[in-house]
C-alpha atoms as a PDB file:
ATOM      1  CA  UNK A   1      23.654   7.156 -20.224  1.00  0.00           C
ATOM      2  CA  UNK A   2      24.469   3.718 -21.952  1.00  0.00           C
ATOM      3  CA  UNK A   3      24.507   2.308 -25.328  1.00  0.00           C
ATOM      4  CA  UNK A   4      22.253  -0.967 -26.726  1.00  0.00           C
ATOM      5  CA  UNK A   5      22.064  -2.976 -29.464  1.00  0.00           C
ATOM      6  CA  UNK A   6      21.324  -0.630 -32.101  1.00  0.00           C
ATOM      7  CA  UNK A   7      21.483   2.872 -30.320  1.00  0.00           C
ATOM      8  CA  UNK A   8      22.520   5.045 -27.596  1.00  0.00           C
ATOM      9  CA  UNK A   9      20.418   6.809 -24.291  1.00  0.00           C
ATOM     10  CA  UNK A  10      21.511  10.485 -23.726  1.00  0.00           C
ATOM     11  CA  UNK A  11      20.483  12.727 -21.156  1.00  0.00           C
ATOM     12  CA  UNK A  12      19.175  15.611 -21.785  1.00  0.00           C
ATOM     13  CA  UNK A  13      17.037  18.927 -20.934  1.00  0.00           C
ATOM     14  CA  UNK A  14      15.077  21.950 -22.268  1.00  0.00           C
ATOM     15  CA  UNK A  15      16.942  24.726 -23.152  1.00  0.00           C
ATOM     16  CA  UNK A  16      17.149  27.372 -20.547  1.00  0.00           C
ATOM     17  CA  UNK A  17      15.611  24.500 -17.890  1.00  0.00           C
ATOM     18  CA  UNK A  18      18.311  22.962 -16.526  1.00  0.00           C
ATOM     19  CA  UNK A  19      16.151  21.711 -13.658  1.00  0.00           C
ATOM     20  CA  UNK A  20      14.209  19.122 -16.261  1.00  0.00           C
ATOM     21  CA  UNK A  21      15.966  16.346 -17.442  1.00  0.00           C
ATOM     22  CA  UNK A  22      14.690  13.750 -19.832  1.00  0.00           C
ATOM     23  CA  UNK A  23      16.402  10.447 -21.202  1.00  0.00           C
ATOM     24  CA  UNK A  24      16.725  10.584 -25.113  1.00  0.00           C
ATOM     25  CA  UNK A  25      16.825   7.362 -27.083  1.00  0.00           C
ATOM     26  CA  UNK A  26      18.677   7.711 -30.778  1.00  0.00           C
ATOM     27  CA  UNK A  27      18.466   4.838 -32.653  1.00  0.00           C
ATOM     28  CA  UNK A  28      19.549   5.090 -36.240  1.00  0.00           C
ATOM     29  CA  UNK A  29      17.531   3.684 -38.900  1.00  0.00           C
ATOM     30  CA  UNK A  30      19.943   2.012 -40.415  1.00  0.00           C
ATOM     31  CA  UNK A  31      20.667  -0.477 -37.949  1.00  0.00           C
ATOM     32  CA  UNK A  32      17.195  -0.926 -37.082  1.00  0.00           C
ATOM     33  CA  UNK A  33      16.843  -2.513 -40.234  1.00  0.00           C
ATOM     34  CA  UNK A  34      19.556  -4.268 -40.428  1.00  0.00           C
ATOM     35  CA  UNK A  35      19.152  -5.927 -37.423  1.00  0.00           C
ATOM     36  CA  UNK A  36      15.474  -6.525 -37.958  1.00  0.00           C
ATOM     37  CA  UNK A  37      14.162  -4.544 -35.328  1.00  0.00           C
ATOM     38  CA  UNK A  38      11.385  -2.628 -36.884  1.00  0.00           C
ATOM     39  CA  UNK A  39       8.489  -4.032 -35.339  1.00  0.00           C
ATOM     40  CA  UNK A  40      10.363  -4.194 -32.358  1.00  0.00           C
ATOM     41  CA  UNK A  41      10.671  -0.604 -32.173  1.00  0.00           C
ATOM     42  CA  UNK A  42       6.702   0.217 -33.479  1.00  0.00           C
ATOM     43  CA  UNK A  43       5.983  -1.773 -30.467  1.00  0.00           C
ATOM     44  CA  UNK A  44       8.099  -0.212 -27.661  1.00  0.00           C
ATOM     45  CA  UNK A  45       6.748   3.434 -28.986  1.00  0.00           C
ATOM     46  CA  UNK A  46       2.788   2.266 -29.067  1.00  0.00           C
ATOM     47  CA  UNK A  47       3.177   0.500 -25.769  1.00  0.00           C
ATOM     48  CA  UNK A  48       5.070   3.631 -24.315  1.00  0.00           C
ATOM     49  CA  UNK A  49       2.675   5.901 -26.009  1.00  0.00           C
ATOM     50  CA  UNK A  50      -0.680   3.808 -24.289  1.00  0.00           C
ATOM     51  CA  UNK A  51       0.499   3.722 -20.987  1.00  0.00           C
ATOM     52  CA  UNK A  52       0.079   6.157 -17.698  1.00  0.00           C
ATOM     53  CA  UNK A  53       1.198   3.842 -14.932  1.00  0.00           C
ATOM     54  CA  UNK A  54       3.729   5.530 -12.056  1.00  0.00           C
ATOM     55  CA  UNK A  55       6.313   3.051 -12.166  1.00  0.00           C
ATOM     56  CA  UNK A  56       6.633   2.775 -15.782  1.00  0.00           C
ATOM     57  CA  UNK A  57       8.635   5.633 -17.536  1.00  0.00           C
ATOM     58  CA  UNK A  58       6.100   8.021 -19.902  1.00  0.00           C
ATOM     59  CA  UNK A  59       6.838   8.796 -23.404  1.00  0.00           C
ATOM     60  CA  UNK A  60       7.048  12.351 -23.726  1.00  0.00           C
ATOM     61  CA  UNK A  61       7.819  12.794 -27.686  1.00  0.00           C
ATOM     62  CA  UNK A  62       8.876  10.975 -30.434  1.00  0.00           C
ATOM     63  CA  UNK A  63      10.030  12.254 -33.722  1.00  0.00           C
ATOM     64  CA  UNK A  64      12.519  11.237 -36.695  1.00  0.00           C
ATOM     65  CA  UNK A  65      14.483  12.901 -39.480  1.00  0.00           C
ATOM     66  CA  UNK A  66      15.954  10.992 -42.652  1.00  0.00           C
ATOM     67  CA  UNK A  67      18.465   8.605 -40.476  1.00  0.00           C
ATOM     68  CA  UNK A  68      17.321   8.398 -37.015  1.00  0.00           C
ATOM     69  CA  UNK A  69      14.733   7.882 -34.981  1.00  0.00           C
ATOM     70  CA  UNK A  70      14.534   9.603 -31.459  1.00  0.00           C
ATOM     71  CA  UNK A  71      12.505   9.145 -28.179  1.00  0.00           C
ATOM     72  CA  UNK A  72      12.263  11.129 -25.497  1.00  0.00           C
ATOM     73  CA  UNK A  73      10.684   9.360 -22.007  1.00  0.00           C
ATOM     74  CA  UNK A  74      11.309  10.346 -18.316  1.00  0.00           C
ATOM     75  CA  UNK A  75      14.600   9.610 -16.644  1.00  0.00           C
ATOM     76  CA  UNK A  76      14.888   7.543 -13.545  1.00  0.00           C
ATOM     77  CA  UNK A  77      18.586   7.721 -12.195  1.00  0.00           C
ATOM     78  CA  UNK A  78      19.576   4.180 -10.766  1.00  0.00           C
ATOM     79  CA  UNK A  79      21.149   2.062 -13.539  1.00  0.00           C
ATOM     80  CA  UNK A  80      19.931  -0.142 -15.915  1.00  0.00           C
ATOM     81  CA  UNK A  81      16.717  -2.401 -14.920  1.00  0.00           C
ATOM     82  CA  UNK A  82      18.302  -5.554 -16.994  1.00  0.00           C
ATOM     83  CA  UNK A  83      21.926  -4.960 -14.495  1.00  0.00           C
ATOM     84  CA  UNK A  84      18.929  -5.036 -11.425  1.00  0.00           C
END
């Protein structure tokens, strides 16, 4: 779906459940710290995580392994908000 300054939006769905689609942020750790964006990224994932609001996207999961970090919210079709 796009790429940003230190990772990329996929989109994706359960296996067998086609009908589901998520989007599916991958940011690798990495350049996360490189760039300095650690607390940046804390914050996005405890705001995400506190909010139930309908025009805001909800967090469904987040996990990691040993070089990326990946979080799954809602997908809204329509383009990027910042290109709006």
């Amino acid at each position: 779906l796009g790429t940003g300054s230190y990772g990329k939006v996929f989109l994706v769905s359960r296996k067998n459940d086609e009908s589901s689609v998520y989007a599916m942020k991958v940011i690798k750790k990495k350049n996360m710290i490189s760039k300095g964006r650690i607390q940046e990224t804390k914050n996005e994932l405890k705001i995400l995580s506190s909010l139930n609001f309908p025009f805001i996207v909800n967090l469904k999961m987040a996990f990691q392994n040993e070089r990326k970090l990946y979080i799954l919210t809602d997908y809204c079709g329509g383009g990027e908000l910042y290109y709006h």
